[in-house]
C-alpha atoms as a PDB file:
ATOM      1  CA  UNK A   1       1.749 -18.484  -7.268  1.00  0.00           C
ATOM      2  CA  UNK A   2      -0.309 -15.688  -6.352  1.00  0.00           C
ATOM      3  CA  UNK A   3      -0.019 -12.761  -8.560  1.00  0.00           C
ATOM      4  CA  UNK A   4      -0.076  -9.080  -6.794  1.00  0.00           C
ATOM      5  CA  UNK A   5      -1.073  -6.330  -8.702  1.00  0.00           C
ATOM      6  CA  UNK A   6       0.090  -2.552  -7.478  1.00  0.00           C
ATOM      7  CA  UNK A   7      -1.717   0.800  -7.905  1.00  0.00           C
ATOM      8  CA  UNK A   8       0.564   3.854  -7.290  1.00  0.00           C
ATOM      9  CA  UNK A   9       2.737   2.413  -4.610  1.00  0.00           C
ATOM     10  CA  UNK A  10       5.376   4.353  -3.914  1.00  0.00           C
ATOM     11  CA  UNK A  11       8.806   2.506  -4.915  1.00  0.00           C
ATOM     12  CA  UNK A  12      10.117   2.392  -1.707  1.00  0.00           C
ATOM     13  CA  UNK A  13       6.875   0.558   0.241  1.00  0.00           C
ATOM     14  CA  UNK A  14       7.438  -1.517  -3.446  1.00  0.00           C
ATOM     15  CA  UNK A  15      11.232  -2.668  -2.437  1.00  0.00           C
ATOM     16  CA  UNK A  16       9.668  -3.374   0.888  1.00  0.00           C
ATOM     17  CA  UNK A  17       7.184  -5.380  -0.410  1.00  0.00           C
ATOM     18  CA  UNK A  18       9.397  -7.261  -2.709  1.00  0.00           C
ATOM     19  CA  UNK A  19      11.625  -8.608   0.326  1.00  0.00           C
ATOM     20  CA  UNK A  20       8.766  -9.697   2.309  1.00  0.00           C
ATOM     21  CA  UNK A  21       7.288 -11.674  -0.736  1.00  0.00           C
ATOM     22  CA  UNK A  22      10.946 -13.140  -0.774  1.00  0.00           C
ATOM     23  CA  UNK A  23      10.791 -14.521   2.719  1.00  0.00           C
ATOM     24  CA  UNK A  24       7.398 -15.469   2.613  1.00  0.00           C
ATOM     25  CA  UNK A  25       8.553 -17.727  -0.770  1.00  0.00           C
ATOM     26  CA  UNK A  26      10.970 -19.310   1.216  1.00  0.00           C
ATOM     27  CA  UNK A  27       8.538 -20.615   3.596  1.00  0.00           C
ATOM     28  CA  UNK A  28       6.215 -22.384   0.827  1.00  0.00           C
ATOM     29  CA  UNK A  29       3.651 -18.963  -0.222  1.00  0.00           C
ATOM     30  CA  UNK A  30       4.525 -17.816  -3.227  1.00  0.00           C
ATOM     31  CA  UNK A  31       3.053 -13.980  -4.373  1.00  0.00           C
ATOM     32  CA  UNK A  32       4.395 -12.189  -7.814  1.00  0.00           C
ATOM     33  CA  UNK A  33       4.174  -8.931  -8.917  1.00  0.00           C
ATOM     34  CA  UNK A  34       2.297  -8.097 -11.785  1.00  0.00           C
ATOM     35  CA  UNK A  35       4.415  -6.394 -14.142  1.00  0.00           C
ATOM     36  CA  UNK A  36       2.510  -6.580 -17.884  1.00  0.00           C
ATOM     37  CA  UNK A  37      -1.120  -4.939 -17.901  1.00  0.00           C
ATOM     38  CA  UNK A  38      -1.964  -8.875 -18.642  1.00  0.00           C
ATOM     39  CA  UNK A  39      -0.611  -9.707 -15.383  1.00  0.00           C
ATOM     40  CA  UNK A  40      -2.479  -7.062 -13.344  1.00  0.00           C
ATOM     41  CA  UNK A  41      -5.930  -7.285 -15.636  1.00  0.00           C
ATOM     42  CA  UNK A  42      -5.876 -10.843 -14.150  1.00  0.00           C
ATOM     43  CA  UNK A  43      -4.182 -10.218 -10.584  1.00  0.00           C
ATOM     44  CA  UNK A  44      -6.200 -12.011  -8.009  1.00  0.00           C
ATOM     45  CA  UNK A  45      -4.898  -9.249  -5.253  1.00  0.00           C
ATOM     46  CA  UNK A  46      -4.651  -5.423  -6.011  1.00  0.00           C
ATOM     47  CA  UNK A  47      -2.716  -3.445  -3.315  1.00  0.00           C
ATOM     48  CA  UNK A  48      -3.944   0.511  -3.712  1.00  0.00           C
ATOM     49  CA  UNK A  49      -2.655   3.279  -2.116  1.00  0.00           C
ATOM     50  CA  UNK A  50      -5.898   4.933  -1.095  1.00  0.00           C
ATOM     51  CA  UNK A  51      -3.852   7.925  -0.339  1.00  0.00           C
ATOM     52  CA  UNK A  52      -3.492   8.732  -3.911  1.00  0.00           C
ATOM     53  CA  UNK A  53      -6.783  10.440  -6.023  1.00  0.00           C
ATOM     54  CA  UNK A  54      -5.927   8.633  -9.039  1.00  0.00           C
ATOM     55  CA  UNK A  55      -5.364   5.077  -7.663  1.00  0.00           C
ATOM     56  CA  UNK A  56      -8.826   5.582  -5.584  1.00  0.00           C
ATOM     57  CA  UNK A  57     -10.351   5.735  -9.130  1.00  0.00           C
ATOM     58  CA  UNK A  58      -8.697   3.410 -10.924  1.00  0.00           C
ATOM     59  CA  UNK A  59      -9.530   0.827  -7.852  1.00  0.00           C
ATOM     60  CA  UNK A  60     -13.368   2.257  -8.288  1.00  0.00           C
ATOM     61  CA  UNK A  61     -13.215   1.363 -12.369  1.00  0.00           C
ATOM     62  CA  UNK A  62     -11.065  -2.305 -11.289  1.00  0.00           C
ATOM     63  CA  UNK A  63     -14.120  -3.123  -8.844  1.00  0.00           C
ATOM     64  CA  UNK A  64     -16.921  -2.802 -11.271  1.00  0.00           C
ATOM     65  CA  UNK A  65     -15.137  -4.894 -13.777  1.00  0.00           C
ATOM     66  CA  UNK A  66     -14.090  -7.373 -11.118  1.00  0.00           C
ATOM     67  CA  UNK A  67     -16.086  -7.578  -7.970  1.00  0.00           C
ATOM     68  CA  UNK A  68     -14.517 -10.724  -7.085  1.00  0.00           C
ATOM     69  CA  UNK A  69     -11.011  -9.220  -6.937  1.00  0.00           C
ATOM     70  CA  UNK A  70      -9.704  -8.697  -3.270  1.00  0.00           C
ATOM     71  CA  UNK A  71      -8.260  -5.417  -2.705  1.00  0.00           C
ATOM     72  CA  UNK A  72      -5.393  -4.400   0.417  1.00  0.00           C
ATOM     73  CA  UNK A  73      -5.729  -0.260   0.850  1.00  0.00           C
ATOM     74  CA  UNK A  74      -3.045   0.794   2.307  1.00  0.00           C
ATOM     75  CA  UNK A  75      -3.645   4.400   3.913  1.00  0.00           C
ATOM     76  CA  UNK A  76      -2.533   6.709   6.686  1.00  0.00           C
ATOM     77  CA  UNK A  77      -5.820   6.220   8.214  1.00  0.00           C
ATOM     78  CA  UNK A  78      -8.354   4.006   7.725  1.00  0.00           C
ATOM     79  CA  UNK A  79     -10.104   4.213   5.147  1.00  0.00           C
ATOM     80  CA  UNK A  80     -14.207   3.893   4.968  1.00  0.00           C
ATOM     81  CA  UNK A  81     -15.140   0.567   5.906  1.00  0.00           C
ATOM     82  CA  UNK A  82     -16.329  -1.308   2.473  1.00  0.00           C
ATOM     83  CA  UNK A  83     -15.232  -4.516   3.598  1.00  0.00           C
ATOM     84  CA  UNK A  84     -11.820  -4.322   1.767  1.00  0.00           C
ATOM     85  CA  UNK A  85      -8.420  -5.431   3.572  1.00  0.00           C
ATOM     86  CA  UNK A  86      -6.472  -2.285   4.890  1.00  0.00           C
ATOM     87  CA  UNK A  87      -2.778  -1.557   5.668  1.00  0.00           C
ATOM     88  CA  UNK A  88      -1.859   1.270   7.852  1.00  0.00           C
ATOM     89  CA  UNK A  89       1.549   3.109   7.164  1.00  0.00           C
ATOM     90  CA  UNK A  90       3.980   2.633   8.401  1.00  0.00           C
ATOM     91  CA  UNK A  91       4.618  -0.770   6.090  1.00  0.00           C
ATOM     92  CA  UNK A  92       5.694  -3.443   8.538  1.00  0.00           C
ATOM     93  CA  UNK A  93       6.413  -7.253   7.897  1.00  0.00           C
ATOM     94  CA  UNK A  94       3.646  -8.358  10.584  1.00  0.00           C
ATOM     95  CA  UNK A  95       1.234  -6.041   9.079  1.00  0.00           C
ATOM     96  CA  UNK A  96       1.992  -7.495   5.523  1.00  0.00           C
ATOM     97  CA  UNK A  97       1.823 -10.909   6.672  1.00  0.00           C
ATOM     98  CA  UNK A  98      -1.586 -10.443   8.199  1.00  0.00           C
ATOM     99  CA  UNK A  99      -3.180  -8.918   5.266  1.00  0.00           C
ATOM    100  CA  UNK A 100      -2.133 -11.203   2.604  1.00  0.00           C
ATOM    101  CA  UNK A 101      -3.323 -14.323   5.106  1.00  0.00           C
ATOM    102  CA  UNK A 102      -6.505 -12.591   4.821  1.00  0.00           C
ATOM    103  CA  UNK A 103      -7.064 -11.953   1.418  1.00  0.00           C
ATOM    104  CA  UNK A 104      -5.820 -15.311   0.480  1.00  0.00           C
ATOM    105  CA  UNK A 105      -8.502 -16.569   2.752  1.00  0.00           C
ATOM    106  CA  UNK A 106     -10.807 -14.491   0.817  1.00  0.00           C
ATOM    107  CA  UNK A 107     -10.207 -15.485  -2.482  1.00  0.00           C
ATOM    108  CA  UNK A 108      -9.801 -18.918  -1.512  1.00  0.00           C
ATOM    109  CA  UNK A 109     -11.149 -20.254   1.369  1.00  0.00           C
ATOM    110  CA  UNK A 110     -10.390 -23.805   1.076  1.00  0.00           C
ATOM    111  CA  UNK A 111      -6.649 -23.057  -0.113  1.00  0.00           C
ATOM    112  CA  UNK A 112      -5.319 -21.871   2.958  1.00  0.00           C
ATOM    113  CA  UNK A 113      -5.140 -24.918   4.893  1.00  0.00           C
ATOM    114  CA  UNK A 114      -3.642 -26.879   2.019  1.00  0.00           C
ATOM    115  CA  UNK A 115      -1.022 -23.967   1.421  1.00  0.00           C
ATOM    116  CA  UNK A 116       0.084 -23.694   4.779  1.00  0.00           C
ATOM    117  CA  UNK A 117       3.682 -25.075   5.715  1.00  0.00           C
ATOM    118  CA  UNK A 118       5.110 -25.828   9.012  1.00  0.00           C
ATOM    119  CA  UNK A 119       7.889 -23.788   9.885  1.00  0.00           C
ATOM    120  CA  UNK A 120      10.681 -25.339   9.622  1.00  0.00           C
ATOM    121  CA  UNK A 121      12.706 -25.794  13.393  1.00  0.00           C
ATOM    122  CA  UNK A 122      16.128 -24.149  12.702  1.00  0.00           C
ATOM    123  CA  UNK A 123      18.938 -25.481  14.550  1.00  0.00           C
ATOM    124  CA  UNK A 124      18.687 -23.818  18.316  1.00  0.00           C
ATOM    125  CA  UNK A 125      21.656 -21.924  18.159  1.00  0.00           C
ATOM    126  CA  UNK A 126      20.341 -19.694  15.790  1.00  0.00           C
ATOM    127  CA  UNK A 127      17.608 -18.508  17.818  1.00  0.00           C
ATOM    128  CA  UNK A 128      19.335 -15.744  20.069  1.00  0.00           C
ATOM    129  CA  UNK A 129      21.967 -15.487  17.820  1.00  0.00           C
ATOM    130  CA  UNK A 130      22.925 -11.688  17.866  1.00  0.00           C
ATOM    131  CA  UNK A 131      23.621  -9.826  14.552  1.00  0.00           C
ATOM    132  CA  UNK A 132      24.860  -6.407  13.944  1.00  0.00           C
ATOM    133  CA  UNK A 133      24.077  -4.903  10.482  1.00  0.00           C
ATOM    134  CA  UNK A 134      26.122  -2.013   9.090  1.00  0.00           C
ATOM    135  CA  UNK A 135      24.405  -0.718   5.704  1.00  0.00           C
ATOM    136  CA  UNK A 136      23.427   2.458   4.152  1.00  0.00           C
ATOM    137  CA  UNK A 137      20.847   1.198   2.312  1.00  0.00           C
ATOM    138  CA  UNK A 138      17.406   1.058   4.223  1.00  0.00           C
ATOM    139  CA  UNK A 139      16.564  -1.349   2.399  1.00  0.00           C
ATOM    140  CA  UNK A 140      19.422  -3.932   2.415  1.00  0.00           C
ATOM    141  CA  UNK A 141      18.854  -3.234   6.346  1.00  0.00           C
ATOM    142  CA  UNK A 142      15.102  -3.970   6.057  1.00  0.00           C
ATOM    143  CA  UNK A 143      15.494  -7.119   3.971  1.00  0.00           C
ATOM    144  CA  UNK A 144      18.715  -8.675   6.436  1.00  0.00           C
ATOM    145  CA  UNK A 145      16.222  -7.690   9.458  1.00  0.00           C
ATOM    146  CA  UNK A 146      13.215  -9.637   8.197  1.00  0.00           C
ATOM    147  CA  UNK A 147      15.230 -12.689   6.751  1.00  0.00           C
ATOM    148  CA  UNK A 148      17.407 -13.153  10.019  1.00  0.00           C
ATOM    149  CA  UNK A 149      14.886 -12.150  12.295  1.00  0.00           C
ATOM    150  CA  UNK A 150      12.517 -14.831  10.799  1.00  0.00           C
ATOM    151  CA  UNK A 151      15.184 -17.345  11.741  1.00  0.00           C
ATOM    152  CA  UNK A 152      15.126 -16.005  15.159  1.00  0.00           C
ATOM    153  CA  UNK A 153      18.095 -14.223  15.501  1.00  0.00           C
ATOM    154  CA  UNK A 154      18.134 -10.578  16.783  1.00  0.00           C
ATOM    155  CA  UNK A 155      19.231  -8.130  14.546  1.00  0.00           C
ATOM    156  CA  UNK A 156      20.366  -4.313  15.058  1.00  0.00           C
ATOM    157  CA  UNK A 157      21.297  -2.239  12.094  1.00  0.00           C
ATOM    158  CA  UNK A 158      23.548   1.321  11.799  1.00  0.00           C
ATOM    159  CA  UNK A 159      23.584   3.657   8.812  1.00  0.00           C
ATOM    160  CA  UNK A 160      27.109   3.924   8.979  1.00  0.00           C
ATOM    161  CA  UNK A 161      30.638   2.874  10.579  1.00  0.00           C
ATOM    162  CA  UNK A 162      30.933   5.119  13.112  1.00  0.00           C
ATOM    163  CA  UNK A 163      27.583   4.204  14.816  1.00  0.00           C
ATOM    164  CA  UNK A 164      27.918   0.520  14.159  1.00  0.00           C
ATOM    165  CA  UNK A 165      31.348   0.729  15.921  1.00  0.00           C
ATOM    166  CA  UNK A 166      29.659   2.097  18.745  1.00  0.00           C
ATOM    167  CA  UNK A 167      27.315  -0.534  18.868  1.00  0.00           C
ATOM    168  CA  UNK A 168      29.734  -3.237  18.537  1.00  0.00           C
ATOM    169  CA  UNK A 169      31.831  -1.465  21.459  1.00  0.00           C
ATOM    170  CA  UNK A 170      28.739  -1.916  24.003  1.00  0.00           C
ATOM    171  CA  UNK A 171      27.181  -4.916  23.042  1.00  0.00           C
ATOM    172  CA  UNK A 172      28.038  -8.046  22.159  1.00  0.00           C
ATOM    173  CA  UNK A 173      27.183  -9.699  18.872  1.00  0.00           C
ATOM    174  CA  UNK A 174      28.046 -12.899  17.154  1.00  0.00           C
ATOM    175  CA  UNK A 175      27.975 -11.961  13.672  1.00  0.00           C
ATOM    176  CA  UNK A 176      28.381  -8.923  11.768  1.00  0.00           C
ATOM    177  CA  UNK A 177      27.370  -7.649   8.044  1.00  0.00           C
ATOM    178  CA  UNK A 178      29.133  -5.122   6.806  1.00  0.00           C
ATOM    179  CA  UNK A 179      28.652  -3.003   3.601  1.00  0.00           C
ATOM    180  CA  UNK A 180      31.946  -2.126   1.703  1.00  0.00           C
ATOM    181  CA  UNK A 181      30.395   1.530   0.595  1.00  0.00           C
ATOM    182  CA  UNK A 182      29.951   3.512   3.449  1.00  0.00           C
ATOM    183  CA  UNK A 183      29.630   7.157   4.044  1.00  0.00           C
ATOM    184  CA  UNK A 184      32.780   8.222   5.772  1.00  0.00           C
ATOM    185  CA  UNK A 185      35.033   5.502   6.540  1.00  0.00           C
ATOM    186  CA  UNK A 186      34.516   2.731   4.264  1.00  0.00           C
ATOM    187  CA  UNK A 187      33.820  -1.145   5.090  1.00  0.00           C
ATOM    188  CA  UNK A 188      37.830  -1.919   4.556  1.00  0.00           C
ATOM    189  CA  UNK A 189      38.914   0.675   7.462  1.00  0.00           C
ATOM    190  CA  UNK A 190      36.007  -0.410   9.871  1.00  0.00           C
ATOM    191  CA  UNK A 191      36.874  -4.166   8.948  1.00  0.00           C
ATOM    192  CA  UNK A 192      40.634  -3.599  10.056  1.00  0.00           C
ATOM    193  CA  UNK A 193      39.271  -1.548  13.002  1.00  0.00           C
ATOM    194  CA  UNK A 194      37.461  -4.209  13.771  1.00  0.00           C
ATOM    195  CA  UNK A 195      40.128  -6.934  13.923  1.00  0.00           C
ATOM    196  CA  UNK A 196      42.974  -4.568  15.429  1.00  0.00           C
ATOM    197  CA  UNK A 197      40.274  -4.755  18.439  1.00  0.00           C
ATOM    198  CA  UNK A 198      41.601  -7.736  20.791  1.00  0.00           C
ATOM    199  CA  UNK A 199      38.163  -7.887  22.465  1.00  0.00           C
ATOM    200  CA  UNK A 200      36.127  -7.711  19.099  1.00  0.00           C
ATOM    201  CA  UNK A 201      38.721  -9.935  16.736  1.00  0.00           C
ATOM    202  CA  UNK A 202      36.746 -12.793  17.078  1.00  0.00           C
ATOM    203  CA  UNK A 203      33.413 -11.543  16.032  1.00  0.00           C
ATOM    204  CA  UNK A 204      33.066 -13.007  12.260  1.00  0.00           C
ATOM    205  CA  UNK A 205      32.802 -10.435   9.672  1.00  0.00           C
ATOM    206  CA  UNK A 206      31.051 -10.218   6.323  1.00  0.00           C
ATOM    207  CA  UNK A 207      31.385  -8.039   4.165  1.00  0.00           C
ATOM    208  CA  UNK A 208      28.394  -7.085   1.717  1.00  0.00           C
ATOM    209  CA  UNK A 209      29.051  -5.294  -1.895  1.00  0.00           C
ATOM    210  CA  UNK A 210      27.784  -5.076  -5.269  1.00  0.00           C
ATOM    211  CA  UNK A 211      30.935  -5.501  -6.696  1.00  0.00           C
ATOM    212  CA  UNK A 212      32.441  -9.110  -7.229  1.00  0.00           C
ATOM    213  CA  UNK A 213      35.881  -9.090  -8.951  1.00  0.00           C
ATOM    214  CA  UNK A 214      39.195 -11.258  -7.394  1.00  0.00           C
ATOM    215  CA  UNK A 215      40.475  -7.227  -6.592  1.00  0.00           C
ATOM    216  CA  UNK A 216      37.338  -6.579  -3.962  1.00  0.00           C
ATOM    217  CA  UNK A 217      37.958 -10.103  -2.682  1.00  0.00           C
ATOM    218  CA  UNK A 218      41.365  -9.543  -1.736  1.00  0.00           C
ATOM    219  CA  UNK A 219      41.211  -6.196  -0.540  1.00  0.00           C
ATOM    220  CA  UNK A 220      38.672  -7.552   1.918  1.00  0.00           C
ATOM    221  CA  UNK A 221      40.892 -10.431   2.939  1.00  0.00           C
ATOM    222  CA  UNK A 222      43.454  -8.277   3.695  1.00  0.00           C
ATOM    223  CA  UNK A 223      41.389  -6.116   5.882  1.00  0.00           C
ATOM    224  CA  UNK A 224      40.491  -9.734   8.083  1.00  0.00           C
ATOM    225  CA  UNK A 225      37.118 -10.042   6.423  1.00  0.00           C
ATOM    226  CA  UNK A 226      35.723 -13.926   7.301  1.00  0.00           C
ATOM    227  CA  UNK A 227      33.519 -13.530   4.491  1.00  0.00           C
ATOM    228  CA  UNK A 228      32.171 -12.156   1.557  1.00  0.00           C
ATOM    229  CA  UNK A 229      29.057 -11.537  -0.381  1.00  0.00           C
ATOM    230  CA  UNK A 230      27.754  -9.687  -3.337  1.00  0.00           C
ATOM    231  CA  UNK A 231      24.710  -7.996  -3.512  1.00  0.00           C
ATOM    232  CA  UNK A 232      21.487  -8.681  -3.934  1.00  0.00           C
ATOM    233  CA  UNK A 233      22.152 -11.267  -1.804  1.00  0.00           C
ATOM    234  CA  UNK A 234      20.959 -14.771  -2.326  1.00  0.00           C
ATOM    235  CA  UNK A 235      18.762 -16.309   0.371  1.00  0.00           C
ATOM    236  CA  UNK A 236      20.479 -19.647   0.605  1.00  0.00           C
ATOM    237  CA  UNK A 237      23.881 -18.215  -0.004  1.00  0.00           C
ATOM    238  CA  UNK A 238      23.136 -15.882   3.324  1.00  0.00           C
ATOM    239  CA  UNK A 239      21.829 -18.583   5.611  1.00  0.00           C
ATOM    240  CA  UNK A 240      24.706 -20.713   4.251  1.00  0.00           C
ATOM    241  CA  UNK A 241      26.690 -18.149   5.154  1.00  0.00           C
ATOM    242  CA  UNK A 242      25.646 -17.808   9.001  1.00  0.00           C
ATOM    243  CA  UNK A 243      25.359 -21.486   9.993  1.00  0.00           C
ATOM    244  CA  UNK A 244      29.315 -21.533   8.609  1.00  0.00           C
ATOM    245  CA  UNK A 245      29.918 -18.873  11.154  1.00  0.00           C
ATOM    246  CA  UNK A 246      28.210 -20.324  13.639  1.00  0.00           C
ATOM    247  CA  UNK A 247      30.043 -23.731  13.189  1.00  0.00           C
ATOM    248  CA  UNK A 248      33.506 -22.148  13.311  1.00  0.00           C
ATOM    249  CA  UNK A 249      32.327 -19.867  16.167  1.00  0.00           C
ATOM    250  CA  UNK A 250      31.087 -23.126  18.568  1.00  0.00           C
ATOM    251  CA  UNK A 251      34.123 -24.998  17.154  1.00  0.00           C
ATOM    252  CA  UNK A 252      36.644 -22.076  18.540  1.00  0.00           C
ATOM    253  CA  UNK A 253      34.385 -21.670  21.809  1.00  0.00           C
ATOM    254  CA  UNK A 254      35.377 -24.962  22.433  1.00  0.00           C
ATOM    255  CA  UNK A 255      39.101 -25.095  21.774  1.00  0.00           C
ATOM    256  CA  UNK A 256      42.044 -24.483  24.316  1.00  0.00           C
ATOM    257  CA  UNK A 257      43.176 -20.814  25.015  1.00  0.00           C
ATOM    258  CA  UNK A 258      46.489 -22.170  23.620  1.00  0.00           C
ATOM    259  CA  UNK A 259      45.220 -23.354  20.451  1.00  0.00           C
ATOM    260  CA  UNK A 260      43.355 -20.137  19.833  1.00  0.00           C
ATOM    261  CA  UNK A 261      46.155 -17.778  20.470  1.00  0.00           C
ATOM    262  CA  UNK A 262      48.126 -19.638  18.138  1.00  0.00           C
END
């Protein structure tokens, strides 16, 4: 585990951060974020956002103390070159990625080969596999795009029904999330929208909410939800969740018109 410590990042780049630490975990590199002011005095990486006076010092004071520590600025534009790791905003996962690979390296050189873990091959139907995302939270959208894209699917996300209806009208998609709170018409009316829709019935839906009691479950039932998932959503739980679809989609793809308009 390799513990990340944070200077004056803003809380959304944090959230950000947070999900890509989460998928990188699930494919054998583990970071943490320091949280106690033990945790950070001893944080082998300091991300600093060198666009902020006071977290330019405090990384000044932190490099005297500890020249060995390895520091990712993260800046509008570069910053001067003092040999430090730099992010450019916008955050993206790539960027991330690159600049953690790269300060690991740093810190330890002879760690990185040891740590590395071949990616797992995912069954071939996932790669392709077309996902729609309806979500009002950027950041539930980030964090489905990142985990599903890194399984290969392709993933398109909407802010709310009306666009992701249009979506789902002109493309086709194999699998749709779908967030219960949504401004304007919520999840439930887009779900039976959905499913009134002869050419669209078939696409699985999920339905995403923070709530979990037996009422939200059946109130999504009856709207012809296929499934449904409460929020923050696990990581096995979602994958779980798509290969289920994916069986019962191949398994209906194969069946006799007869059999599936019964």
């Amino acid at each position: 585990m390799t513990s990340v410590a944070l200077m004056h990042v803003p809380t959304a780049e944090i959230s950000f951060l947070r999900n890509v630490f989460q998928v990188m975990a699930a494919r054998g590199l583990s970071y943490d974020i320091a949280a106690t002011p033990d945790q950070i005095a001893k944080a082998e990486i300091v991300i600093v956002d060198t666009d902020n006076t006071t977290a330019l010092q405090l990384w000044s004071s932190l490099r005297t103390e500890r020249p060995e520590v390895i520091g990712i600025l993260v800046a509008r534009r570069p910053p001067p070159n003092d040999g430090q790791i730099w992010i450019q905003r916008p955050f993206t996962s790539l960027k991330i990625f690159t600049a953690l690979g790269k300060a690991d390296l740093l810190h330890h050189p002879n760690r990185l080969e040891r740590r590395v873990v071949p990616r797992k091959t995912e069954p071939k139907t996932l790669h392709g596999l077309r996902v729609l995302v309806i979500d009002d939270s950027a950041t539930v959208r980030k964090y489905l795009e990142l985990v599903l894209g890194d399984q290969g699917m392709q993933v398109q996300c909407a802010d709310n029904g009306e666009l992701g209806l249009h979506l789902l009208s002109s493309q086709h998609f194999d699998l749709l999330f779908l967030d219960v709170v949504l401004p304007g018409a919520d999840g439930y009316q887009i779900c039976k929208t959905i499913k009134k829709n002869k050419s669209k019935q078939r696409v699985p839906v999920v339905m995403l909410t923070s709530k979990s009691s037996p009422f939200d479950r059946v109130k999504g039932s009856l709207s012809g939800c296929d499934s449904y998932l409460t929020k923050p959503v696990e990581l096995k739980k979602l994958l779980d969740t798509v290969q289920k679809h994916l069986a019962h989609k191949s398994a209906n793809e194969a069946a006799p018109d007869a059999v599936l308009a019964s």
